[in-house]
Protein backbone atom coordinates (compact mmCIF):
# COMPACT_ATOMS: atom_id res chain seq x y z
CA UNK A 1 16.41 77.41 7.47
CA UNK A 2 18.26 75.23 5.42
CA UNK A 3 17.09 73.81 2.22
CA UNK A 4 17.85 70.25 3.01
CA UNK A 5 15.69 70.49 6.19
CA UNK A 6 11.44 71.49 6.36
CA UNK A 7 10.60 73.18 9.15
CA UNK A 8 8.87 71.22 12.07
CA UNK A 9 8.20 71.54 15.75
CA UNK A 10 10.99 69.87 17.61
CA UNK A 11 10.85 68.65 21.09
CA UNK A 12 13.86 67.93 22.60
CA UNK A 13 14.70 67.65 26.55
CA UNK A 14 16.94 69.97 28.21
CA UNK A 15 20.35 67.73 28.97
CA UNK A 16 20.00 66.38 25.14
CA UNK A 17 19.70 69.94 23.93
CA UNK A 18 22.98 71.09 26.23
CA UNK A 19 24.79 67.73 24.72
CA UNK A 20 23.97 69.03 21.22
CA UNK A 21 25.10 72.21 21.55
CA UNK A 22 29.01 70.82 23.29
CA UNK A 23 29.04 68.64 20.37
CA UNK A 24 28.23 71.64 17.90
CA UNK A 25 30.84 73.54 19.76
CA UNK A 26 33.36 70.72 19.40
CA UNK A 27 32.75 70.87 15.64
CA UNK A 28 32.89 74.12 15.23
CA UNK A 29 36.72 74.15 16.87
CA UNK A 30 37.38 71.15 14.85
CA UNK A 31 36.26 73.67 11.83
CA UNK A 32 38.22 76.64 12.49
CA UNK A 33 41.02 74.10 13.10
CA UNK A 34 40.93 72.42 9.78
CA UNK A 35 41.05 75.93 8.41
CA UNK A 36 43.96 76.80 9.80
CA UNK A 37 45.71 73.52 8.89
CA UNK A 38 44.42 74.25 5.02
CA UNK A 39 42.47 71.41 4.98
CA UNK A 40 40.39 72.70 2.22
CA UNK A 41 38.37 69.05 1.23
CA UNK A 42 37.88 67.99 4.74
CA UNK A 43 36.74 71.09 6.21
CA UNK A 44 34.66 72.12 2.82
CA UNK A 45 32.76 68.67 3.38
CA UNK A 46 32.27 69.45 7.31
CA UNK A 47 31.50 73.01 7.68
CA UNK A 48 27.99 72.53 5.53
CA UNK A 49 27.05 69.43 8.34
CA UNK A 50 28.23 72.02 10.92
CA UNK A 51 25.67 74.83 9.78
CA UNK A 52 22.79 72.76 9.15
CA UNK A 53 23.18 71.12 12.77
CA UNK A 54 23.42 74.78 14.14
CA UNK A 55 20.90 75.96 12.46
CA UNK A 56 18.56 72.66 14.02
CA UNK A 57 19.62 73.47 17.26
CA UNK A 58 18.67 77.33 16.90
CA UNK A 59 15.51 76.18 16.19
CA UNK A 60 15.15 73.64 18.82
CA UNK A 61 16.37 76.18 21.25
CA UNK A 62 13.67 78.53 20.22
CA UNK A 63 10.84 75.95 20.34
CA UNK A 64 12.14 75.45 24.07
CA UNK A 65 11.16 79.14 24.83
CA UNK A 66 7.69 79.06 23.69
């Protein structure tokens, strides 16, 4: 996991978890976007928020199956 973030259990209710992930999905297309535009500062300063927020939801997700 990241090495902003320690490593916890996370509880988090099914319809929050399904919100998360759209809005992880929306900023991941807003991402790939920026790429393609070139916009090299913006999306250098986004992508980072975008992969530690996957990387929390991953996580949550898992703690949801056991």
């Amino acid at each position: 996991m990241c090495g902003r973030f320690t490593e916890s259990f996370m509880m988090i209710d099914d319809d929050t978890l399904k919100q998360l992930l759209r809005i992880n999905d929306e900023l991941l297309q807003l991402c790939k976007w920026l790429n393609e535009k070139r916009d090299m500062e913006t999306s250098s300063r986004l992508i980072p928020l975008v992969d530690d927020l996957t990387h929390i939801l991953i996580e949550a997700g898992k703690n949801k199956l056991h």
